[in-house]
C-alpha atoms as a PDB file:
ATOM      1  CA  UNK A   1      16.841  -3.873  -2.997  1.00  0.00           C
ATOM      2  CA  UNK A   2      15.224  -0.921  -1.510  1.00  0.00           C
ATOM      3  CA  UNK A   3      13.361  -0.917   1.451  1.00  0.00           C
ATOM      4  CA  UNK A   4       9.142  -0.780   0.593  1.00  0.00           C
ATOM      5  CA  UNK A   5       8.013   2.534   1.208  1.00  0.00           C
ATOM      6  CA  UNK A   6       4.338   4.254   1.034  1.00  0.00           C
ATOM      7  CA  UNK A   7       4.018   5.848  -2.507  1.00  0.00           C
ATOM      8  CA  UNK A   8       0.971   8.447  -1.761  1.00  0.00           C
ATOM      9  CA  UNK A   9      -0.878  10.064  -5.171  1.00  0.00           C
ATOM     10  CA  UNK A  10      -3.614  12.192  -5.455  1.00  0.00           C
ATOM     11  CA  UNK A  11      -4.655  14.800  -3.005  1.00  0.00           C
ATOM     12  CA  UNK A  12      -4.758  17.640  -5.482  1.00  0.00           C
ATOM     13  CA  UNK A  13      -7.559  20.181  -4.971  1.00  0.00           C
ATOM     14  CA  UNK A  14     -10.261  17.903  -3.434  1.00  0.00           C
ATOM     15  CA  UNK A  15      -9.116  14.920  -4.599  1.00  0.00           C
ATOM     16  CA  UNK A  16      -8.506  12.548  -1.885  1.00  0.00           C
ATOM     17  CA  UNK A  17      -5.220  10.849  -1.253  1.00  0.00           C
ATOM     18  CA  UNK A  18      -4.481   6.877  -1.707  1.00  0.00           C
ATOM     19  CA  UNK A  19      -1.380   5.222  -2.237  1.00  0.00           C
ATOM     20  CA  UNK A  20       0.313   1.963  -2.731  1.00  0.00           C
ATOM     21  CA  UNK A  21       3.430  -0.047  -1.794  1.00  0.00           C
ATOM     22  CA  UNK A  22       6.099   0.322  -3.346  1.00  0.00           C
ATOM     23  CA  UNK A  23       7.310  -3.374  -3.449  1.00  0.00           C
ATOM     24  CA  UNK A  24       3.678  -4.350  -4.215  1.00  0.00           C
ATOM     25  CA  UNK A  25       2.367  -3.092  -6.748  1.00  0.00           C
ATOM     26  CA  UNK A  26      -0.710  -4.835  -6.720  1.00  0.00           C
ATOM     27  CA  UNK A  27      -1.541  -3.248  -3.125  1.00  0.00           C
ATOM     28  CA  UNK A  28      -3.528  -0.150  -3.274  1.00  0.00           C
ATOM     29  CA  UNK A  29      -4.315   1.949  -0.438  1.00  0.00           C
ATOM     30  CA  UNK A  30      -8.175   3.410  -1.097  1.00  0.00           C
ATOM     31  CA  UNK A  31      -8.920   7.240  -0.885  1.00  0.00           C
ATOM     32  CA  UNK A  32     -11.109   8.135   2.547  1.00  0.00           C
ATOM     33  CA  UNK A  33     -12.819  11.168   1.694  1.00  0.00           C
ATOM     34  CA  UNK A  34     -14.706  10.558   5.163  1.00  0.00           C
ATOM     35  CA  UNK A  35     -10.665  11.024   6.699  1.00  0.00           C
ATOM     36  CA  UNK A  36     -11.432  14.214   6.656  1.00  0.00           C
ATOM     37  CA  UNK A  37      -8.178  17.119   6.681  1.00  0.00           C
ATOM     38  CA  UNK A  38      -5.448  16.303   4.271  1.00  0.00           C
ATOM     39  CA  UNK A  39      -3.140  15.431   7.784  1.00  0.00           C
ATOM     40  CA  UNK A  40      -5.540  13.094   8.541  1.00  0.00           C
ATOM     41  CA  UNK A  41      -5.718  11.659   5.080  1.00  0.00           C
ATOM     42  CA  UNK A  42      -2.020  11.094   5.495  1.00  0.00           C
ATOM     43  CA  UNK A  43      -2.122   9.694   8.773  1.00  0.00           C
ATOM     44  CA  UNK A  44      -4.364   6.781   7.764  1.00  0.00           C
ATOM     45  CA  UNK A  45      -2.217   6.205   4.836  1.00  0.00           C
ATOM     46  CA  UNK A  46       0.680   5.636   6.810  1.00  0.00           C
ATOM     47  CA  UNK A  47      -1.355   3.269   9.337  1.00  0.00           C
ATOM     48  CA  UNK A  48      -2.391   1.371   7.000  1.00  0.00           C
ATOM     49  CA  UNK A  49       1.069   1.232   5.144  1.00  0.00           C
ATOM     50  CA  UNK A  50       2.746   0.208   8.304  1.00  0.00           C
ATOM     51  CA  UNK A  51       0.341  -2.542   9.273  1.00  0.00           C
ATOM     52  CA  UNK A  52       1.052  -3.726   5.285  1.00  0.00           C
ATOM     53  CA  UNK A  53       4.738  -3.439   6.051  1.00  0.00           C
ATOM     54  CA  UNK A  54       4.446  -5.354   9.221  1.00  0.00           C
ATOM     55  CA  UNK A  55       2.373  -8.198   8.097  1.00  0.00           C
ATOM     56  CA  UNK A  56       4.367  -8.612   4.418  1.00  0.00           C
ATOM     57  CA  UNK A  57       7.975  -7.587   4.648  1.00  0.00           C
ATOM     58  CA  UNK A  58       9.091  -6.968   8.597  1.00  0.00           C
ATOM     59  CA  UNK A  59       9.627 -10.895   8.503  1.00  0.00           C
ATOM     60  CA  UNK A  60      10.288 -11.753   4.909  1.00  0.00           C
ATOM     61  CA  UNK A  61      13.651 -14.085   4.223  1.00  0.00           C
ATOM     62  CA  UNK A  62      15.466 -13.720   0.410  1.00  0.00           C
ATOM     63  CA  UNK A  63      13.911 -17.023  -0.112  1.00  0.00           C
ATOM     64  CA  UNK A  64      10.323 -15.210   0.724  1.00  0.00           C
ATOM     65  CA  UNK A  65      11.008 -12.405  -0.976  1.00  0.00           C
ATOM     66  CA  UNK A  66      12.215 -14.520  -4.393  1.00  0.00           C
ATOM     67  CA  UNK A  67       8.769 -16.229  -4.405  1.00  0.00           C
ATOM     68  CA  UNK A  68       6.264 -12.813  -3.627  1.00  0.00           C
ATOM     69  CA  UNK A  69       8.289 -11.316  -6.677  1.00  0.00           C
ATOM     70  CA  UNK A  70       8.070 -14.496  -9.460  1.00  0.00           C
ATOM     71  CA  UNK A  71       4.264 -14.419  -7.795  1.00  0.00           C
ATOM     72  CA  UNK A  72       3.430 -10.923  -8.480  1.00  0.00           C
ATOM     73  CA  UNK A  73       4.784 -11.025 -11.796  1.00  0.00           C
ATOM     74  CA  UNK A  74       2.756 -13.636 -13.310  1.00  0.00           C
ATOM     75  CA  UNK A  75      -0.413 -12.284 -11.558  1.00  0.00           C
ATOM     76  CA  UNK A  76      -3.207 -10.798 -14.111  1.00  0.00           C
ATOM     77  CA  UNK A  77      -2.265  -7.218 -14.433  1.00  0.00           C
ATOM     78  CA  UNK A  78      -6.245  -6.641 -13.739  1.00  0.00           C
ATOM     79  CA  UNK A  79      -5.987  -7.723 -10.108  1.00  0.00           C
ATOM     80  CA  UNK A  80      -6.020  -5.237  -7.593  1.00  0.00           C
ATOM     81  CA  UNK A  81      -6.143  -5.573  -3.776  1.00  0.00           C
ATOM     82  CA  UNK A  82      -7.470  -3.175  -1.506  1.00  0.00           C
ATOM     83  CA  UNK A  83      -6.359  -2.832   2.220  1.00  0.00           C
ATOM     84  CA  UNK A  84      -9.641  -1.286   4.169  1.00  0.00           C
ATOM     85  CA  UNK A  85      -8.980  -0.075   7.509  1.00  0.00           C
ATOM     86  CA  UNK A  86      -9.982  -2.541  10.380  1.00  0.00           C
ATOM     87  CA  UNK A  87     -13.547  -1.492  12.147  1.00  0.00           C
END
């Protein structure tokens, strides 16, 4: 299995960028309009990406890993969970 990585979408013309997980599909990153340049934009993404990573998948076993999958794949396809960035 390949190693989660930030997926980042949007950012064209002056649309703001978010992005997601890719192991976690679920897991969207909001757009920050109030990030400011497009470098900036990207920088939060990856901050809050890496925090995600950290938290979810720096420590995860097979055994963990097994049960997030079976988990997210009988979650409502509705459900959406959105990381905001720590005050």
């Amino acid at each position: 299995m390949k190693e989660p990585h930030l997926e980042q979408m949007g950012g064209d013309g002056n649309k703001p960028l978010w992005g997601y997980c890719s192991a976690c599909e679920y897991l969207k990153f909001p757009p920050d309009a109030s990030a400011g340049s497009r470098i900036a934009q990207k920088e939060r993404l990856g901050r809050l990406f890496l925090e995600h990573f950290n938290k979810v998948h720096l420590h995860e076993d097979a055994s963990q890993s097994a049960v997030r999958i079976v988990s997210e794949g009988t979650e409502k396809p509705s459900r959406e969970i959105l990381m905001e960035e720590a005050a």
